[in-house]
C-alpha atoms as a PDB file:
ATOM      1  CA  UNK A   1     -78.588 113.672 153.511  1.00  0.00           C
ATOM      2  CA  UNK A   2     -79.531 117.101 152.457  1.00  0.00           C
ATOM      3  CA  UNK A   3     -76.910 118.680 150.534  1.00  0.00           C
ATOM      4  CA  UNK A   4     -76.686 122.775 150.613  1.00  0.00           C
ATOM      5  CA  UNK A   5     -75.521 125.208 148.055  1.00  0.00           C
ATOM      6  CA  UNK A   6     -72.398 126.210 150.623  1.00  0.00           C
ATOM      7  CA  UNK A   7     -71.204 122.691 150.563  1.00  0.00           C
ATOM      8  CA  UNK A   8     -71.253 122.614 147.317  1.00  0.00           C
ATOM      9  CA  UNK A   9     -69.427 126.171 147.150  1.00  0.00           C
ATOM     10  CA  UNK A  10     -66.431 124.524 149.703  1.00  0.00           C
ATOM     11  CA  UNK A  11     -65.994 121.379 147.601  1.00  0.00           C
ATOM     12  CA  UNK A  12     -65.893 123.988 144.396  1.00  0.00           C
ATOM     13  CA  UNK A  13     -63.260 126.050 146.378  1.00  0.00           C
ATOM     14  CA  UNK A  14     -60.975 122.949 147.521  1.00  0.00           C
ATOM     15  CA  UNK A  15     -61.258 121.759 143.466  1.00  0.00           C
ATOM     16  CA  UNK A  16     -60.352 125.172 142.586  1.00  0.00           C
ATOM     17  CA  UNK A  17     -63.628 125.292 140.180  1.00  0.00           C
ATOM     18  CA  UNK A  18     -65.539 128.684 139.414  1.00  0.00           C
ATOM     19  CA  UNK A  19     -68.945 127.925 139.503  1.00  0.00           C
ATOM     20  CA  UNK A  20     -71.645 130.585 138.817  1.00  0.00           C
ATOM     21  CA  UNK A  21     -74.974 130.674 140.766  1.00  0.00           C
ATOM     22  CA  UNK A  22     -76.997 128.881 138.100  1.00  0.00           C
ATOM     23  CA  UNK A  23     -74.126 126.258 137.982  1.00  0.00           C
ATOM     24  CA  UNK A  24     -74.423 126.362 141.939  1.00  0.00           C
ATOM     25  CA  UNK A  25     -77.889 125.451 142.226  1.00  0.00           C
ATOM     26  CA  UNK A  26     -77.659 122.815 139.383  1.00  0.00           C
ATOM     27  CA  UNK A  27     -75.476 121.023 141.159  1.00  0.00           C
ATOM     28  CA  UNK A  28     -77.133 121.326 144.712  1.00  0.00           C
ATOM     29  CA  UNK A  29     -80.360 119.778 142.746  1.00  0.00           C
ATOM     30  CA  UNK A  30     -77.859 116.967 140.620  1.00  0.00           C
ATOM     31  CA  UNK A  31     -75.874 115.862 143.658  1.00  0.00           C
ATOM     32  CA  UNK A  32     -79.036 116.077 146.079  1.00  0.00           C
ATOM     33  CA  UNK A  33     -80.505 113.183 143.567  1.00  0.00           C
ATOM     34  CA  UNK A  34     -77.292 111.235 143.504  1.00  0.00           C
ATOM     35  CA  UNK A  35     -77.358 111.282 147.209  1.00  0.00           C
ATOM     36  CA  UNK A  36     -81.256 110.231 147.370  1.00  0.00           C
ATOM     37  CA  UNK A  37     -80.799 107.235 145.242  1.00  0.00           C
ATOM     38  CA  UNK A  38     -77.663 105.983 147.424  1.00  0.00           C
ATOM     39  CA  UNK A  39     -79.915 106.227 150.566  1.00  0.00           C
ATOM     40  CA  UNK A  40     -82.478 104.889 148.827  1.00  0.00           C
ATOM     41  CA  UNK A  41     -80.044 101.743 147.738  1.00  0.00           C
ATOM     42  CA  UNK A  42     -79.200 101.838 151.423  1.00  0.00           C
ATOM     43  CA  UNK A  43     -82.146 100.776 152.613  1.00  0.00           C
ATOM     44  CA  UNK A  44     -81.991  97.285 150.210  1.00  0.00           C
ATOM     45  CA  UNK A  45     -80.742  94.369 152.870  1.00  0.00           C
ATOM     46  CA  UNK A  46     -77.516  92.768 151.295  1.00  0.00           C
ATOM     47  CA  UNK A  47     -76.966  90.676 154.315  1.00  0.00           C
ATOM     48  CA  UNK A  48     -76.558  88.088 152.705  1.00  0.00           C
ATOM     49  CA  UNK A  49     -75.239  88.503 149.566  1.00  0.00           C
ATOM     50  CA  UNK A  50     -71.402  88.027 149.375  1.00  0.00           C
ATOM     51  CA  UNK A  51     -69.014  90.824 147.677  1.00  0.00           C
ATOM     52  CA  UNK A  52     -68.259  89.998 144.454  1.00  0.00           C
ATOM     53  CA  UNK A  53     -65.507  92.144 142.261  1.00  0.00           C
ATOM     54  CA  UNK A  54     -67.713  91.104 138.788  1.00  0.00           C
ATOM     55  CA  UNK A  55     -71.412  91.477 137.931  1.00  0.00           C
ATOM     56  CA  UNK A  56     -70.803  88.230 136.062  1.00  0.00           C
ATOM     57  CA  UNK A  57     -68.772  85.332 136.514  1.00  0.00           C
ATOM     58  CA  UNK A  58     -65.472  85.253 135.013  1.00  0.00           C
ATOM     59  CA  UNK A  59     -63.150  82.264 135.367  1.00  0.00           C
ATOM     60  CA  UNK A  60     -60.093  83.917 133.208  1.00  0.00           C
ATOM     61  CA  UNK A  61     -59.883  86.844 131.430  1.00  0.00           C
ATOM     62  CA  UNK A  62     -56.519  86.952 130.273  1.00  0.00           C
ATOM     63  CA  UNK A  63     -54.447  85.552 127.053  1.00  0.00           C
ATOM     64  CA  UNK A  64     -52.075  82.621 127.052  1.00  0.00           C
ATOM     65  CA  UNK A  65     -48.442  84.375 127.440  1.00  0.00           C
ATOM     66  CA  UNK A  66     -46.694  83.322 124.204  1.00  0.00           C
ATOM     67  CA  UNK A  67     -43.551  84.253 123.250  1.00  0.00           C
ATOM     68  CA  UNK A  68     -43.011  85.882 120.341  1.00  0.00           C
ATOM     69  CA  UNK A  69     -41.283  88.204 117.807  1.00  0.00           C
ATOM     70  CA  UNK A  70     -41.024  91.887 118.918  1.00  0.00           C
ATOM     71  CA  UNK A  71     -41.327  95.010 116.582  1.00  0.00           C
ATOM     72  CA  UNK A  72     -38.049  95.548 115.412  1.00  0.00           C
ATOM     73  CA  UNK A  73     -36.102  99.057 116.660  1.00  0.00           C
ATOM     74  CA  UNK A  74     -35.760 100.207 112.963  1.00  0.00           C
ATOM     75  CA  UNK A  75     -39.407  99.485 112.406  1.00  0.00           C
ATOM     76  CA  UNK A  76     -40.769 101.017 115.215  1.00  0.00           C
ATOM     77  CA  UNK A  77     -38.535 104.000 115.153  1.00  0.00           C
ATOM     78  CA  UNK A  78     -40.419 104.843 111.781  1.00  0.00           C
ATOM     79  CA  UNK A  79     -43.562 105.565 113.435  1.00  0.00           C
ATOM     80  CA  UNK A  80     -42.055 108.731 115.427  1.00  0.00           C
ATOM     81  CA  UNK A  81     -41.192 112.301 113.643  1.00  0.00           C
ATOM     82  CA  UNK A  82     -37.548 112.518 114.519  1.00  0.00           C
ATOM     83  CA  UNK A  83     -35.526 109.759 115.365  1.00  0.00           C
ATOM     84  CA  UNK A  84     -31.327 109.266 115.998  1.00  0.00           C
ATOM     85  CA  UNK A  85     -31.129 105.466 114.781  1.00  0.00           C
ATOM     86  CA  UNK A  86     -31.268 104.407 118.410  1.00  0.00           C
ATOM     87  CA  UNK A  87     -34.232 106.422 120.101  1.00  0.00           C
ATOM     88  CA  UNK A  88     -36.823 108.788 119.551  1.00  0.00           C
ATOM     89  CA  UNK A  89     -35.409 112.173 119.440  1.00  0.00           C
ATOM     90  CA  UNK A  90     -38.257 114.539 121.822  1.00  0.00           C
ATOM     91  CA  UNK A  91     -37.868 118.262 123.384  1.00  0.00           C
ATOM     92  CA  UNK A  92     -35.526 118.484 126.203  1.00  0.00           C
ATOM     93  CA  UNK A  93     -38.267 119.488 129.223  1.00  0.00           C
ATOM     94  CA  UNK A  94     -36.460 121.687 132.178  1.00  0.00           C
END
């Protein structure tokens, strides 16, 4: 697929990104390769290869769930600049 500096101008515009011309035809040239490799891997014949959502195999990659003792409320409430004994104390946002 040939890529052309106007489509990369509309997908600029519908991003909302100013691009000048030298950033223009960068692009056409960096997303023209992108697109030359993926028909390249295209062509490879994965029939029969099954999907797989890991390059390697993992069995389990989570921790055991163990209960245990929290952070206290006092203790964490330290680690914020203004507190009011219950919360943390932040800018009211309208």
């Amino acid at each position: 697929m040939k890529i052309t500096e106007q489509d990369i101008i509309k997908v600029a515009n519908l991003a909302r990104l100013e691009l000048s011309a030298d950033d223009v035809s960068n692009m056409v040239e960096k997303v023209g390769e992108i697109l030359n490799y993926i028909d390249k891997l295209n062509e490879l014949d994965t029939g029969g290869v099954e999907p797989t959502t890991h390059a390697i195999s993992v069995s389990n990659a989570f921790r055991d769930d163990v209960v245990q003792e929290s952070l206290a409320q006092e203790k964490a409430l330290q680690n914020g600049p203004l507190q009011n004994g219950e919360a943390f104390v932040v800018p009211k946002i309208i």
